[in-house]
PDB file of N, CA and C in Angstrom:
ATOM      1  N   UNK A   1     -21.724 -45.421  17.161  1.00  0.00           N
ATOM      2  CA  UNK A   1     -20.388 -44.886  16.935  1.00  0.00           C
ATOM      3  C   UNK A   1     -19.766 -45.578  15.720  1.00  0.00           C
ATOM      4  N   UNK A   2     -18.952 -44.616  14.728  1.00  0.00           N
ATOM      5  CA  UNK A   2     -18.371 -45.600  14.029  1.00  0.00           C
ATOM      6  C   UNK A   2     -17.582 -46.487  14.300  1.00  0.00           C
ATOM      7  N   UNK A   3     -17.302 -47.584  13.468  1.00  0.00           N
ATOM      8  CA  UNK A   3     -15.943 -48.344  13.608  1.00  0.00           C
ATOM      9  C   UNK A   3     -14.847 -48.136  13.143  1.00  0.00           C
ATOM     10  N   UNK A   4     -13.668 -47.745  13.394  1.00  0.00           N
ATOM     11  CA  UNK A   4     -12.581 -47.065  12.890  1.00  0.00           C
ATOM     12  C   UNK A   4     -11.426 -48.653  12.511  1.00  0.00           C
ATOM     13  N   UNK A   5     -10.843 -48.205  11.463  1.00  0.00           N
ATOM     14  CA  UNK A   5      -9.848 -49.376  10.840  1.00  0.00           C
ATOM     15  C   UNK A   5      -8.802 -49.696  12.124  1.00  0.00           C
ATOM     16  N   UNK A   6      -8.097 -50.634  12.059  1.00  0.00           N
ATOM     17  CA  UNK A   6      -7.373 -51.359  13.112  1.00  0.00           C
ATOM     18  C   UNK A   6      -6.184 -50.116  12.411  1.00  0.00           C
ATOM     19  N   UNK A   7      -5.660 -49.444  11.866  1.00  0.00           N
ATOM     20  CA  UNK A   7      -5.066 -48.765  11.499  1.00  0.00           C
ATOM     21  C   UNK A   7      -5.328 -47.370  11.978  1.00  0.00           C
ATOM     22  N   UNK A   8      -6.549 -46.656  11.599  1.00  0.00           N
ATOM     23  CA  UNK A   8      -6.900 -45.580  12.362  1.00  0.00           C
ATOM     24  C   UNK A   8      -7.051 -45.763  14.130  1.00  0.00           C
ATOM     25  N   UNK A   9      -7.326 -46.895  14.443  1.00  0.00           N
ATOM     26  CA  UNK A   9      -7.160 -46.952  15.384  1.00  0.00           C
ATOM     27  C   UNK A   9      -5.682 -46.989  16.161  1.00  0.00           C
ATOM     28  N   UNK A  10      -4.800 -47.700  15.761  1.00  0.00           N
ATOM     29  CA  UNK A  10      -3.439 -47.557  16.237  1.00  0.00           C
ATOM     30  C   UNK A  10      -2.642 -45.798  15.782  1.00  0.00           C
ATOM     31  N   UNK A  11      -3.351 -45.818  14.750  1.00  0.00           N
ATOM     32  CA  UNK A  11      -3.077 -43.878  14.702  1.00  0.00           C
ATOM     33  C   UNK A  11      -3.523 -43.515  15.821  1.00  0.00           C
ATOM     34  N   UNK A  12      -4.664 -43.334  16.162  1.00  0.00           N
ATOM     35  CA  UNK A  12      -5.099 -42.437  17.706  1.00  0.00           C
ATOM     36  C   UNK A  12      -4.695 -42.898  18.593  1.00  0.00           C
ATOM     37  N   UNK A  13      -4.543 -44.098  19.000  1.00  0.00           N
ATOM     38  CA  UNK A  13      -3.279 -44.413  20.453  1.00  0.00           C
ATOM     39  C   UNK A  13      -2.057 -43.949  20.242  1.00  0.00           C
ATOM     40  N   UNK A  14      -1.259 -43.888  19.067  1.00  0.00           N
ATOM     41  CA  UNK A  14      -0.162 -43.437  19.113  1.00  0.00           C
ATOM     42  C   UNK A  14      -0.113 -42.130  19.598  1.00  0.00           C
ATOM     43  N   UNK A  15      -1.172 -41.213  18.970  1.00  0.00           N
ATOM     44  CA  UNK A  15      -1.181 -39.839  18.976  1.00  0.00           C
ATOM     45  C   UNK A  15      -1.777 -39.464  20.562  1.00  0.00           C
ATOM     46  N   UNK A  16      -2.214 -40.295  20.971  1.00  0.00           N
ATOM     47  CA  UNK A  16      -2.687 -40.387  22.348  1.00  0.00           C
ATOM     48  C   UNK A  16      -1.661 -40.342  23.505  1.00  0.00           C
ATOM     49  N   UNK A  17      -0.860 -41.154  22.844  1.00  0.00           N
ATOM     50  CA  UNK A  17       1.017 -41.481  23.925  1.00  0.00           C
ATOM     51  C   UNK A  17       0.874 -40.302  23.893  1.00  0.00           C
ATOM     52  N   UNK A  18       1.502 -39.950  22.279  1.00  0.00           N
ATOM     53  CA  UNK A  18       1.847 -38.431  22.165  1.00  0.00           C
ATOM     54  C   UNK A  18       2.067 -37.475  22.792  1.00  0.00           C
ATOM     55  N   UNK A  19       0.617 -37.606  23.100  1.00  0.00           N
ATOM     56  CA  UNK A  19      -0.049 -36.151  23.744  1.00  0.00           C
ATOM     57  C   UNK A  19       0.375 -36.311  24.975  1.00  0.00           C
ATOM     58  N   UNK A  20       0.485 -37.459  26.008  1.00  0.00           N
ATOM     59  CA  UNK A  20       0.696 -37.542  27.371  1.00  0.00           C
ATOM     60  C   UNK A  20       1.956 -37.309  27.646  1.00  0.00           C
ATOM     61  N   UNK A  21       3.217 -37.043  26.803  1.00  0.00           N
ATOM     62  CA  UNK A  21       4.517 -36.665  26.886  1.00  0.00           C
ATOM     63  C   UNK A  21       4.914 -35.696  26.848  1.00  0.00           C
ATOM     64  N   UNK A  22       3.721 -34.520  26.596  1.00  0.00           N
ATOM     65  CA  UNK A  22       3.990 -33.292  25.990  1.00  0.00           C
ATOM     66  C   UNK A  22       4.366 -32.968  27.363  1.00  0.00           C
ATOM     67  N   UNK A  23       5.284 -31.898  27.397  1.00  0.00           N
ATOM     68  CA  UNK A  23       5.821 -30.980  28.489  1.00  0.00           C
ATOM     69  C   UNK A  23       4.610 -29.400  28.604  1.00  0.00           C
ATOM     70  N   UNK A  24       3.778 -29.280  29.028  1.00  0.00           N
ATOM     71  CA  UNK A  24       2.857 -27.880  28.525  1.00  0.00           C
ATOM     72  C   UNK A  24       3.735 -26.718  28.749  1.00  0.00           C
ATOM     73  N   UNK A  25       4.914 -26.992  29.606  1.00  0.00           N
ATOM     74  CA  UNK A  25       5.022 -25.688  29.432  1.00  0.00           C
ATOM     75  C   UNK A  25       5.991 -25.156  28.268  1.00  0.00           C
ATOM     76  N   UNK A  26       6.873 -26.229  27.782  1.00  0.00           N
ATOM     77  CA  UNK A  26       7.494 -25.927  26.628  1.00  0.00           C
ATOM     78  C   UNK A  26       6.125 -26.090  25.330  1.00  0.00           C
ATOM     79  N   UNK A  27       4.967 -25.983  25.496  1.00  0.00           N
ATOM     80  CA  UNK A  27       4.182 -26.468  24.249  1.00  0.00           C
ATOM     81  C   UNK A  27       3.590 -25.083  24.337  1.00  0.00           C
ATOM     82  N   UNK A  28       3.000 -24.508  25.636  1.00  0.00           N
ATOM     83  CA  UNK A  28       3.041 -23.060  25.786  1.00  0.00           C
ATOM     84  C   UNK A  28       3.721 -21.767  25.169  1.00  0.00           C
ATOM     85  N   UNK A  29       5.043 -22.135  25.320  1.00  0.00           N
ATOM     86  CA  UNK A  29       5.811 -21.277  25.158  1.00  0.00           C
ATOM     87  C   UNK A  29       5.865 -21.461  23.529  1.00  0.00           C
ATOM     88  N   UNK A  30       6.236 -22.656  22.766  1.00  0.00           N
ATOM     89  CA  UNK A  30       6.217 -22.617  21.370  1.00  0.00           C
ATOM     90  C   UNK A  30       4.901 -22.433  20.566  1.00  0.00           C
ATOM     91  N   UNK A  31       3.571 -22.450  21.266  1.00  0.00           N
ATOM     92  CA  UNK A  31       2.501 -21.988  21.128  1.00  0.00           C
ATOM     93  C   UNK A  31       2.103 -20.072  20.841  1.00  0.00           C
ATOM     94  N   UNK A  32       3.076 -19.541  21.737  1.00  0.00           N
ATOM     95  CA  UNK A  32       3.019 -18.217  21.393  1.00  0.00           C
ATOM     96  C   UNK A  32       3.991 -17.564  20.667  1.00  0.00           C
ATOM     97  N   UNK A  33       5.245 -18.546  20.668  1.00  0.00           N
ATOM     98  CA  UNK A  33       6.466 -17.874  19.879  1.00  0.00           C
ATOM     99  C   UNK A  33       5.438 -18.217  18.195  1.00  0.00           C
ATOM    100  N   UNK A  34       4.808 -19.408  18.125  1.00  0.00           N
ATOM    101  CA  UNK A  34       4.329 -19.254  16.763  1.00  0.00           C
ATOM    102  C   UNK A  34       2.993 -18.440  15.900  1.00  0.00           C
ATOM    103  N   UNK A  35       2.651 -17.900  17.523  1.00  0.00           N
ATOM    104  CA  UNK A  35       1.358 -17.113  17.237  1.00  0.00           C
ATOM    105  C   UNK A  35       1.975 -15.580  16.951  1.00  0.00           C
ATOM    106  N   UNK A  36       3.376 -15.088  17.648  1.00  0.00           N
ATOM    107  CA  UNK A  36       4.303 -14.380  17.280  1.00  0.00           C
ATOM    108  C   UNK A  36       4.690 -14.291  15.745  1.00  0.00           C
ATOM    109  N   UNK A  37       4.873 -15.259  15.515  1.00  0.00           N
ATOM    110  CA  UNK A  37       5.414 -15.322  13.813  1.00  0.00           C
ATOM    111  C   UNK A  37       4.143 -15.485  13.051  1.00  0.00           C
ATOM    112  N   UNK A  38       2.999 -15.910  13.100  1.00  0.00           N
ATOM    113  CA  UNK A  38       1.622 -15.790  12.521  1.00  0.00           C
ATOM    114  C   UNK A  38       1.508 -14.495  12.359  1.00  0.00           C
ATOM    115  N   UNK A  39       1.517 -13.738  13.472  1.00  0.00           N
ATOM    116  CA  UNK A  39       1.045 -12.139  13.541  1.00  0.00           C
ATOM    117  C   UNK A  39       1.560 -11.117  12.750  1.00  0.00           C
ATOM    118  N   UNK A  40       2.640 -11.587  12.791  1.00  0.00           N
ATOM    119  CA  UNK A  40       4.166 -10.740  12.145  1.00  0.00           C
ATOM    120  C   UNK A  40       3.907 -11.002  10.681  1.00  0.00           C
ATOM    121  N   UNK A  41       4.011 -12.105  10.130  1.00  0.00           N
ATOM    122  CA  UNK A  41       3.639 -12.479   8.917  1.00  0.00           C
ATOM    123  C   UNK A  41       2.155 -11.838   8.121  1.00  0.00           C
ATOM    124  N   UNK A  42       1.107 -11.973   8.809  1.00  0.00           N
ATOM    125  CA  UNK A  42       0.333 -11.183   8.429  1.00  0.00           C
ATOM    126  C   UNK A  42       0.580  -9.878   8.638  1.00  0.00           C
ATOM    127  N   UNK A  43       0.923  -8.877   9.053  1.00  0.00           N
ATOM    128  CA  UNK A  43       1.383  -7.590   9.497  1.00  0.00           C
ATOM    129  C   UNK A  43       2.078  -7.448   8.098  1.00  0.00           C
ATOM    130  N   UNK A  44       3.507  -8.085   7.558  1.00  0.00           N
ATOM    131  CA  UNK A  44       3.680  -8.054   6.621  1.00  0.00           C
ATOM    132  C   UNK A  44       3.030  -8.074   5.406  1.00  0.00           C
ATOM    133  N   UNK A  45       2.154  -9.005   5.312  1.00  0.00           N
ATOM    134  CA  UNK A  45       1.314  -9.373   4.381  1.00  0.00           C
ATOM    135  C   UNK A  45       0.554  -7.955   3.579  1.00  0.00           C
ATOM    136  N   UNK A  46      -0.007  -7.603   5.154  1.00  0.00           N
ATOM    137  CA  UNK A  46      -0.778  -6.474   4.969  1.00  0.00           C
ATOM    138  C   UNK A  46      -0.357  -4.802   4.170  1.00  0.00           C
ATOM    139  N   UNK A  47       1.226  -5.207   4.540  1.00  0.00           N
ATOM    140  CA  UNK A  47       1.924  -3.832   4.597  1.00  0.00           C
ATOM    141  C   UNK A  47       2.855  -4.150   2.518  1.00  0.00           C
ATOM    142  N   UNK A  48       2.942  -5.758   2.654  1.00  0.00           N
ATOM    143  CA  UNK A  48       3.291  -5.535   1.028  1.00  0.00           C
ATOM    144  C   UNK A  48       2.009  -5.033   0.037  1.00  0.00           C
ATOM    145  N   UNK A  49       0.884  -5.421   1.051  1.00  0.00           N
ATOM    146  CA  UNK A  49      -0.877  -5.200   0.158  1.00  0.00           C
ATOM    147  C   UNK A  49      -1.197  -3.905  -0.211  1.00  0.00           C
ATOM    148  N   UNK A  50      -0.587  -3.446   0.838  1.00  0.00           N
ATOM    149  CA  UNK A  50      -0.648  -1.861   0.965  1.00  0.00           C
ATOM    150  C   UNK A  50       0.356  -0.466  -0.010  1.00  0.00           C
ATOM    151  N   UNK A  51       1.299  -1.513   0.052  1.00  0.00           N
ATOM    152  CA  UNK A  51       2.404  -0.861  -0.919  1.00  0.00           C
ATOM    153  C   UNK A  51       1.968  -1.173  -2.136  1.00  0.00           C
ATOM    154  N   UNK A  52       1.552  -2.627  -2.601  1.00  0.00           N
ATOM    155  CA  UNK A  52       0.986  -2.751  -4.242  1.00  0.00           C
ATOM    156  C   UNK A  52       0.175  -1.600  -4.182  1.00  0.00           C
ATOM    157  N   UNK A  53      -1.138  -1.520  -3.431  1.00  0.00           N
ATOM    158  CA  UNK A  53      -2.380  -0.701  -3.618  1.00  0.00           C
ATOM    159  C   UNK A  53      -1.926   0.619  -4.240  1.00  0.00           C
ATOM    160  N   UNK A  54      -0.659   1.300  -3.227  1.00  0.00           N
ATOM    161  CA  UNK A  54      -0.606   2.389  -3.565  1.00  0.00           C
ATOM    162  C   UNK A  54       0.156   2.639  -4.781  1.00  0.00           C
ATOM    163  N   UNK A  55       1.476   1.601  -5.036  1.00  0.00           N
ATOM    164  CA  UNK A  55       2.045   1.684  -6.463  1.00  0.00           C
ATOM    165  C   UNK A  55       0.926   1.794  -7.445  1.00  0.00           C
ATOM    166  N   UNK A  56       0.071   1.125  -7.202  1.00  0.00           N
ATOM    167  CA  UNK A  56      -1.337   1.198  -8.365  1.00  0.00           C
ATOM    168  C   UNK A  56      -1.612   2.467  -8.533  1.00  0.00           C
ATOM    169  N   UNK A  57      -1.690   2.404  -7.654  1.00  0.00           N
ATOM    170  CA  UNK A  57      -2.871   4.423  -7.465  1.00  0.00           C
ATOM    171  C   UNK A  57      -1.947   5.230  -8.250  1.00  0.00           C
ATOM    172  N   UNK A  58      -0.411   5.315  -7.850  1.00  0.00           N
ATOM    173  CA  UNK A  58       0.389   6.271  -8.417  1.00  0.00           C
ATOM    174  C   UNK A  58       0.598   5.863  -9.443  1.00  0.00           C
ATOM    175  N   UNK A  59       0.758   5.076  -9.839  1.00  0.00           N
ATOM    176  CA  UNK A  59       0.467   4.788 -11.706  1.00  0.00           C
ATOM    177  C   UNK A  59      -0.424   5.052 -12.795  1.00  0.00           C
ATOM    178  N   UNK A  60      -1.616   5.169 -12.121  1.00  0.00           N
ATOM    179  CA  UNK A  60      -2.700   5.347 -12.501  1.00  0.00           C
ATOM    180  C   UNK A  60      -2.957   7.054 -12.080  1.00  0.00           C
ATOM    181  N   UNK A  61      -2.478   7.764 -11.584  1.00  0.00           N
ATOM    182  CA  UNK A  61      -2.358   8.804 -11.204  1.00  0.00           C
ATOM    183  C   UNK A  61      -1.465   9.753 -12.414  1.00  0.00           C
ATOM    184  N   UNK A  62      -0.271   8.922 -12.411  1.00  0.00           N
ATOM    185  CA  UNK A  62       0.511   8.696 -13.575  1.00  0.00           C
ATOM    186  C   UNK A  62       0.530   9.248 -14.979  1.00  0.00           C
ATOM    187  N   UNK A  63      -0.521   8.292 -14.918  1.00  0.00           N
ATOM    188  CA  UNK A  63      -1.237   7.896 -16.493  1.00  0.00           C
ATOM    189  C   UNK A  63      -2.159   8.661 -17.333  1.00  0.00           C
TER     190      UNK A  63
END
């Protein structure tokens, strides 16, 4: 196994507390409200991609 710095090591216990404080069900819930806004965002993404594409076409249609 490696040996991790007395530094990386006090990083992963900290992050270790961390984790044992978490409430799951509020980590749940902000888990999907952000998979909510992931989704949405791409949805958008897709739909400005879609509008360039076609401004293209009709320009070039245009032209």
């Amino acid at each position: 196994m490696i040996e991790l710095s007395l530094e990386k090591q006090f990083s992963h216990t900290m992050f270790c507390q961390q984790v044992q404080d978490i409430d799951l069900e509020s980590a749940k819930q902000l888990l999907a409200d952000l998979h909510l806004l992931y989704i949405t965002q791409q949805s958008m993404f897709a739909q400005l991609a879609k509008q360039d594409a076609l401004k293209r076409l009709f320009c070039q249609l245009a032209a």
